[in-house]
PDB file of N, CA and C in Angstrom:
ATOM      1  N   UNK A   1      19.964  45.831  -6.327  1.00  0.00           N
ATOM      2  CA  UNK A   1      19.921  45.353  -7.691  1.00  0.00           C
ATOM      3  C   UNK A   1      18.883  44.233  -7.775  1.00  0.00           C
ATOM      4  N   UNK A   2      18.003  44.403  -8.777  1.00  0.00           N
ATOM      5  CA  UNK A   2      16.982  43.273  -9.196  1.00  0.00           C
ATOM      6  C   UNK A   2      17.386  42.361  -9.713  1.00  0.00           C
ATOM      7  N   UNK A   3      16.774  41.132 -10.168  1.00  0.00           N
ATOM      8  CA  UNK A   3      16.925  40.603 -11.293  1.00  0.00           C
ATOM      9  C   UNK A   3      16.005  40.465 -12.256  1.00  0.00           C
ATOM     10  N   UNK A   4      16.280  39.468 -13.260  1.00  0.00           N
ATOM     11  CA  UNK A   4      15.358  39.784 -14.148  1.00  0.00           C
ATOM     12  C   UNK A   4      14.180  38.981 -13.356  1.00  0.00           C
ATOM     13  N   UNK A   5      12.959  39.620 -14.108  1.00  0.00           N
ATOM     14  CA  UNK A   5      11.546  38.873 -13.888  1.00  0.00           C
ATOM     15  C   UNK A   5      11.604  37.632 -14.457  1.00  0.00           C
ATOM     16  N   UNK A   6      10.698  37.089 -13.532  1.00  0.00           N
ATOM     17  CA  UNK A   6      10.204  36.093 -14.387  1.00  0.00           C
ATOM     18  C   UNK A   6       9.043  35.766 -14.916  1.00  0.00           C
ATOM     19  N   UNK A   7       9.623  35.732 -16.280  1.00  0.00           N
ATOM     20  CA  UNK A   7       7.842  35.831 -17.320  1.00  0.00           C
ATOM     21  C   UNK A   7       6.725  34.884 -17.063  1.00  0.00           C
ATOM     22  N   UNK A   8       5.652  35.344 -17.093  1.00  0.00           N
ATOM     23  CA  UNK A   8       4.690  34.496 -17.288  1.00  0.00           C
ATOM     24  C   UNK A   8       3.911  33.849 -17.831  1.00  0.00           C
ATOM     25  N   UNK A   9       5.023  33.613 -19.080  1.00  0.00           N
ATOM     26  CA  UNK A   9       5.204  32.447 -19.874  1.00  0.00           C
ATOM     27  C   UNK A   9       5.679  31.365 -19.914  1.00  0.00           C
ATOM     28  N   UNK A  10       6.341  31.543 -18.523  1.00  0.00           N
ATOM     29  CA  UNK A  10       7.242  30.216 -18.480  1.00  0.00           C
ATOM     30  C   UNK A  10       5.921  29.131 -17.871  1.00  0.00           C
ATOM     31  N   UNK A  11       4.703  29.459 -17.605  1.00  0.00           N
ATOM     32  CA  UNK A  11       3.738  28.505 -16.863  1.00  0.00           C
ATOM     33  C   UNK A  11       2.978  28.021 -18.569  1.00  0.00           C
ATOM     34  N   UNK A  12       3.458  28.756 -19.401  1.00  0.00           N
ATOM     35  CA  UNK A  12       3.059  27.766 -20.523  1.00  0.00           C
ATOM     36  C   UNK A  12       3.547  25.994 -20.760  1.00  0.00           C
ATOM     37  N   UNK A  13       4.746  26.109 -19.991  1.00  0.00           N
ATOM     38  CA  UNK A  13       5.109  24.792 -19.983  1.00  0.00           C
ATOM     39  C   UNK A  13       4.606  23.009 -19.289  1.00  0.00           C
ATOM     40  N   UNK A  14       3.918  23.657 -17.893  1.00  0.00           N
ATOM     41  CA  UNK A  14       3.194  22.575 -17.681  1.00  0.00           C
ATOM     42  C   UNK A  14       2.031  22.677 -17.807  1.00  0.00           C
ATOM     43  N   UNK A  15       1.336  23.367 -18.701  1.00  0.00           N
ATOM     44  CA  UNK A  15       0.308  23.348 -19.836  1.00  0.00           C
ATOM     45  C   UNK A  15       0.150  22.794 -20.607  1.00  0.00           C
ATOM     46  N   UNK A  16       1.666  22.570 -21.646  1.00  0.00           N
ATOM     47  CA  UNK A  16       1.987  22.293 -22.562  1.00  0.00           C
ATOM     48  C   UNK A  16       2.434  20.372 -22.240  1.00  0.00           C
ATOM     49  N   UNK A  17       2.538  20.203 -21.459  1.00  0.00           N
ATOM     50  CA  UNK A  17       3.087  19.203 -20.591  1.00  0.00           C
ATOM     51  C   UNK A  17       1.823  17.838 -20.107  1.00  0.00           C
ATOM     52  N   UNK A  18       0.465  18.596 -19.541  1.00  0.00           N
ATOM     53  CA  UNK A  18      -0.284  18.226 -19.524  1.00  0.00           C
ATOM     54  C   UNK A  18      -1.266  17.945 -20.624  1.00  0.00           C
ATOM     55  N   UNK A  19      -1.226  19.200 -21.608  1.00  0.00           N
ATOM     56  CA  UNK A  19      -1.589  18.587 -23.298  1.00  0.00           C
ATOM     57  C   UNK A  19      -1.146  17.126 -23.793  1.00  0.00           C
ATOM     58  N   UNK A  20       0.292  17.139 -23.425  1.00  0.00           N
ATOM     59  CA  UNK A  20       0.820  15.949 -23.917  1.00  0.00           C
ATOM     60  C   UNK A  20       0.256  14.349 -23.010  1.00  0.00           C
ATOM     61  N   UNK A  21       0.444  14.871 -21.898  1.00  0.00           N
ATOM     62  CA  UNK A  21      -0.325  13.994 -20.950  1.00  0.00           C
ATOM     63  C   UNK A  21      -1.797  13.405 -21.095  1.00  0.00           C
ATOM     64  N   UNK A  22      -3.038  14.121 -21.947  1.00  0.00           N
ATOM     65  CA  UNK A  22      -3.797  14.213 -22.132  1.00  0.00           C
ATOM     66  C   UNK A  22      -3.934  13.201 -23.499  1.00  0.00           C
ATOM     67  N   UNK A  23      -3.406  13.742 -24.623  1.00  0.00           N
ATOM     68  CA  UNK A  23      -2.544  12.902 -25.327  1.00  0.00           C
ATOM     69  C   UNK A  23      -2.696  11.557 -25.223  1.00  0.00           C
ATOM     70  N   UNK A  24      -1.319  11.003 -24.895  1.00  0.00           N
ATOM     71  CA  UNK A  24      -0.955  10.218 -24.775  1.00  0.00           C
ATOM     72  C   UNK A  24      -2.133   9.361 -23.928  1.00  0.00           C
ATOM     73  N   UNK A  25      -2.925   9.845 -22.690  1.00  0.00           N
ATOM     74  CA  UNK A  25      -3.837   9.215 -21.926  1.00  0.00           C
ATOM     75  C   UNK A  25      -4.931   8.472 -22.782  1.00  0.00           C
ATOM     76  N   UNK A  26      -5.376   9.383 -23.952  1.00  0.00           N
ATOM     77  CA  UNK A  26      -6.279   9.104 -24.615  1.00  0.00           C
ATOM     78  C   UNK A  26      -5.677   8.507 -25.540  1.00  0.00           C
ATOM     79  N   UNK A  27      -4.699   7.950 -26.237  1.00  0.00           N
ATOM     80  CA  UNK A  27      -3.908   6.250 -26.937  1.00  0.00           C
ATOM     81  C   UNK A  27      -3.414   5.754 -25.937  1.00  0.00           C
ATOM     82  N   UNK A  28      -3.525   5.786 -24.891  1.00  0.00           N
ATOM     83  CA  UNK A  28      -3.437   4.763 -23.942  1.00  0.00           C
ATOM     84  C   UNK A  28      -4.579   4.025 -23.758  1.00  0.00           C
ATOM     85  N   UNK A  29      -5.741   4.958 -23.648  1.00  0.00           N
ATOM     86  CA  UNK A  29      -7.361   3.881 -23.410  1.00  0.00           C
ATOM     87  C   UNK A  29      -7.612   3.636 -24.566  1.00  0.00           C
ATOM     88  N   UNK A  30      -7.247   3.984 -26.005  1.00  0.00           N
ATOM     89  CA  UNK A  30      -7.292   3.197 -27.351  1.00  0.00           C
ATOM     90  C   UNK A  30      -6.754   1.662 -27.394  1.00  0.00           C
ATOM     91  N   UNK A  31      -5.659   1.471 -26.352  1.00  0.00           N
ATOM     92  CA  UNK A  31      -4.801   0.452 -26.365  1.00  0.00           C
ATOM     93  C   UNK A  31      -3.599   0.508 -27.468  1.00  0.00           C
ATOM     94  N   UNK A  32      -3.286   1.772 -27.425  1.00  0.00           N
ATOM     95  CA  UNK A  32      -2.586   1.815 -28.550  1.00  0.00           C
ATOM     96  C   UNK A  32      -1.243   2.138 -27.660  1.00  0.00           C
ATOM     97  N   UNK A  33      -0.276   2.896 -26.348  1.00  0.00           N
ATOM     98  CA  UNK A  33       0.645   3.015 -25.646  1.00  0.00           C
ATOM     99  C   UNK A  33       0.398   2.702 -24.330  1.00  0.00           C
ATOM    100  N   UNK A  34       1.504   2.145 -23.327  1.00  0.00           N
ATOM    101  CA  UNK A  34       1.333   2.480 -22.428  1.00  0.00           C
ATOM    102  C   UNK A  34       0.549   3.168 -20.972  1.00  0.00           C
ATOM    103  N   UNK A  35       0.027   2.963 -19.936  1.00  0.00           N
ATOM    104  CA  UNK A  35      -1.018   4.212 -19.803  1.00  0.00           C
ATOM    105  C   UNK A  35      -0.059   4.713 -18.774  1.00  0.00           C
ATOM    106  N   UNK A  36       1.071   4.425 -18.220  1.00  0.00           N
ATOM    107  CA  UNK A  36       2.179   4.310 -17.404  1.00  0.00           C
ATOM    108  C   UNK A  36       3.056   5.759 -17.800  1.00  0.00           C
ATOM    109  N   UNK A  37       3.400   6.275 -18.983  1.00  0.00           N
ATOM    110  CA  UNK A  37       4.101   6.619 -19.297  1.00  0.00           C
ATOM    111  C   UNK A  37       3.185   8.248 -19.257  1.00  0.00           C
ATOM    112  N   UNK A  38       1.528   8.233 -19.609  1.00  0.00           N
ATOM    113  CA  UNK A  38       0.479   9.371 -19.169  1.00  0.00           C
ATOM    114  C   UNK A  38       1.016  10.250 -17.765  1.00  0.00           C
ATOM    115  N   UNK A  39       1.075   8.812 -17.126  1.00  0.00           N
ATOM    116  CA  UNK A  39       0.685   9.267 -15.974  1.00  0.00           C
ATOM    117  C   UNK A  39       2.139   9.764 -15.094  1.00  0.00           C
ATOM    118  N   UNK A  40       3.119   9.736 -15.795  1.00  0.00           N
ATOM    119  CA  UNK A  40       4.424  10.014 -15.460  1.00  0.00           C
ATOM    120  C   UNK A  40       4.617  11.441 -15.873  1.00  0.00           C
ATOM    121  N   UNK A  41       3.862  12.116 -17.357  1.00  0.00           N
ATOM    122  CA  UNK A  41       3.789  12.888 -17.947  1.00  0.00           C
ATOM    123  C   UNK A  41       2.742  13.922 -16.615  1.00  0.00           C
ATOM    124  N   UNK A  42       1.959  13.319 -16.399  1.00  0.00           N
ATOM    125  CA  UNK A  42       0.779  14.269 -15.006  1.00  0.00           C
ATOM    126  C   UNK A  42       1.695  14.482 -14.403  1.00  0.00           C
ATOM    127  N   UNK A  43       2.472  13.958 -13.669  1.00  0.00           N
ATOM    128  CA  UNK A  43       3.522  14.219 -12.284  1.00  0.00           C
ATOM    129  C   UNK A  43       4.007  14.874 -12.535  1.00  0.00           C
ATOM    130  N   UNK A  44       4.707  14.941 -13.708  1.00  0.00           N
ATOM    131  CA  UNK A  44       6.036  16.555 -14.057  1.00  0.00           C
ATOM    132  C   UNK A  44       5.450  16.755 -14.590  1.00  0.00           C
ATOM    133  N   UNK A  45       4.096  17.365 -14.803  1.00  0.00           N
ATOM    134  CA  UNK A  45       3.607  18.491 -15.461  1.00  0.00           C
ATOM    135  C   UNK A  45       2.916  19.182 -14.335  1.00  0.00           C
ATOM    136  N   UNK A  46       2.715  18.392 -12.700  1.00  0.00           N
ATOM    137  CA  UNK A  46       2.326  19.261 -11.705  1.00  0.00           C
ATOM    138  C   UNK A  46       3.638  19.927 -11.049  1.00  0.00           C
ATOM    139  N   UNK A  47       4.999  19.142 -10.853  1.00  0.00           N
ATOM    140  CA  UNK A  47       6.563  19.562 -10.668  1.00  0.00           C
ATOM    141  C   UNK A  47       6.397  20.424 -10.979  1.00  0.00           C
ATOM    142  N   UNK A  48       6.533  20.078 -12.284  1.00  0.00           N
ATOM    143  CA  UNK A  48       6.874  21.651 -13.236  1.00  0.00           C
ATOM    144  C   UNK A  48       6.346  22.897 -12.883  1.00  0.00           C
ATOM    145  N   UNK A  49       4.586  22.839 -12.845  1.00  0.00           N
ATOM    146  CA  UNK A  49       4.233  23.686 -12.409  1.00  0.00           C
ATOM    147  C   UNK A  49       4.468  24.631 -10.921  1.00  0.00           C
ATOM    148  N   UNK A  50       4.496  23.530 -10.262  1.00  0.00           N
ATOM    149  CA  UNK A  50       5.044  23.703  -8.496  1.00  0.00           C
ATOM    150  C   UNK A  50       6.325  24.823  -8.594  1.00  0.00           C
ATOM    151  N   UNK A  51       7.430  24.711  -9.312  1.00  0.00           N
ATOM    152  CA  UNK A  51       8.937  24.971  -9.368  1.00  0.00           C
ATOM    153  C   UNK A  51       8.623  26.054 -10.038  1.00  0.00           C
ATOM    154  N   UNK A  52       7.376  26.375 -11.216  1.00  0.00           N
ATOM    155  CA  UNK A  52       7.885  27.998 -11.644  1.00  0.00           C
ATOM    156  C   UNK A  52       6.704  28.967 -10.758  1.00  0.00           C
ATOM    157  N   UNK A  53       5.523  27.964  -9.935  1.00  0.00           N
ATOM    158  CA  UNK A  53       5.583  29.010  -9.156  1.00  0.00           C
ATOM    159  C   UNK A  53       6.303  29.340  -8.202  1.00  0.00           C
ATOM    160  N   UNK A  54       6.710  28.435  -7.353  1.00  0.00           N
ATOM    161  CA  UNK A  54       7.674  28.786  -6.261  1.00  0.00           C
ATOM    162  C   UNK A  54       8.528  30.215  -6.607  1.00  0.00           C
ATOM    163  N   UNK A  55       9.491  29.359  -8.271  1.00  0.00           N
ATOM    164  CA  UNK A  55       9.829  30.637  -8.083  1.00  0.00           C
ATOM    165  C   UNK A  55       9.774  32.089  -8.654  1.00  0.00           C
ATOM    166  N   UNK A  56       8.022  32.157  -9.661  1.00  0.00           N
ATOM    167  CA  UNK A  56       7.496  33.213  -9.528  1.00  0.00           C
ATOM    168  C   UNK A  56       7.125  33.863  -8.029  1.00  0.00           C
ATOM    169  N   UNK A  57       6.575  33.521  -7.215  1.00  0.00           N
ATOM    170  CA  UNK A  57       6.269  33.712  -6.190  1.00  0.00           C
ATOM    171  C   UNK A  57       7.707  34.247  -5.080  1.00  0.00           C
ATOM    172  N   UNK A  58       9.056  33.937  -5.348  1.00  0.00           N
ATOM    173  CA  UNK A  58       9.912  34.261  -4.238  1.00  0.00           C
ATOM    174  C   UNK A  58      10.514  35.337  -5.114  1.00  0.00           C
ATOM    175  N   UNK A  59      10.524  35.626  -6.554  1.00  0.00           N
ATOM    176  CA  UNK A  59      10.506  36.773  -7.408  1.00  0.00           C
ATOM    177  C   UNK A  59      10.190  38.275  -6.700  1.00  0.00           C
ATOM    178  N   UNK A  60       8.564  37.443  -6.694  1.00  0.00           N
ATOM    179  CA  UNK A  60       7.964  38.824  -6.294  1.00  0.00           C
ATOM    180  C   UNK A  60       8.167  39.229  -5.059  1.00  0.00           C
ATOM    181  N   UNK A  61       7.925  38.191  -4.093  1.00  0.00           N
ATOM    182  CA  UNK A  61       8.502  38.742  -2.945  1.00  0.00           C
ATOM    183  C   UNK A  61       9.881  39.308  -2.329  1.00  0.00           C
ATOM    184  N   UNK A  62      10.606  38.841  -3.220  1.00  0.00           N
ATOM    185  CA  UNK A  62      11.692  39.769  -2.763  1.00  0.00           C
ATOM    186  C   UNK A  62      12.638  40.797  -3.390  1.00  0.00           C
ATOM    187  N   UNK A  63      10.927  41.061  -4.655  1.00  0.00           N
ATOM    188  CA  UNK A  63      11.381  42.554  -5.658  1.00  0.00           C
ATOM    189  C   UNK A  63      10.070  43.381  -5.299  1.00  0.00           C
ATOM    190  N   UNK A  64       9.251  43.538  -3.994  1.00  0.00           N
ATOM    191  CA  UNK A  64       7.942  43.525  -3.803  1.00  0.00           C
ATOM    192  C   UNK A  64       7.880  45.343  -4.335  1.00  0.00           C
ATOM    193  N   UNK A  65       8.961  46.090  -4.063  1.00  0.00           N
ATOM    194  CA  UNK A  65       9.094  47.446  -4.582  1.00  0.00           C
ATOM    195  C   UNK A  65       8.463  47.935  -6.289  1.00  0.00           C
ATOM    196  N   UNK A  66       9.449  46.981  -7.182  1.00  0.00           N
ATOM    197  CA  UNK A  66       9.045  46.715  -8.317  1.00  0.00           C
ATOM    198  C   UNK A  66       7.368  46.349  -8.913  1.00  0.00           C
ATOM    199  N   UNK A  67       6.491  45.859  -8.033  1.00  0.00           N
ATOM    200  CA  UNK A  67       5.376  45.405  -8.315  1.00  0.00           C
ATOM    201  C   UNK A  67       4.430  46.235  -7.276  1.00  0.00           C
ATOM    202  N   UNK A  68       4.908  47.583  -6.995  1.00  0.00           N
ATOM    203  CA  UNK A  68       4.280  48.379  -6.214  1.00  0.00           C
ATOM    204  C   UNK A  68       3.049  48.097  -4.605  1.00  0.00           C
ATOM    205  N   UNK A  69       3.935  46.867  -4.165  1.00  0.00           N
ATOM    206  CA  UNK A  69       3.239  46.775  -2.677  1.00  0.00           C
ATOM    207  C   UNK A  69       4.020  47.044  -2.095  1.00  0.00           C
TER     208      UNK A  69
END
């Protein structure tokens, strides 16, 4: 028995993550927020990324039938 896939949409999120990061970086060198709070936003937006590949990546490998290798 499989499970479900996992979409590859879910890597829209530390995309979406780093937008914000980007953001915020640029009213930070305005002097308008924090630049502390950017750069907290970079870190879990590389996490993030790390964790849905991991577990895109242990997906495939251990549905490797399903994805025809």
């Amino acid at each position: 028995m499989t499970k479900r896939p996992i979409p590859l949409n879910l890597f829209g999120m530390p995309f979406g993550l780093v937008g914000l990061a980007d953001a915020w970086l640029t009213a930070a060198d305005a002097g308008r927020v924090p630049r502390g709070v950017g750069d907290a936003l970079l870190v879990l937006s590389a996490a993030v990324w790390v964790l849905v590949t991991v577990a895109y990546l242990n997906h495939a490998l251990r549905n490797r039938a399903r994805y025809g290798t």
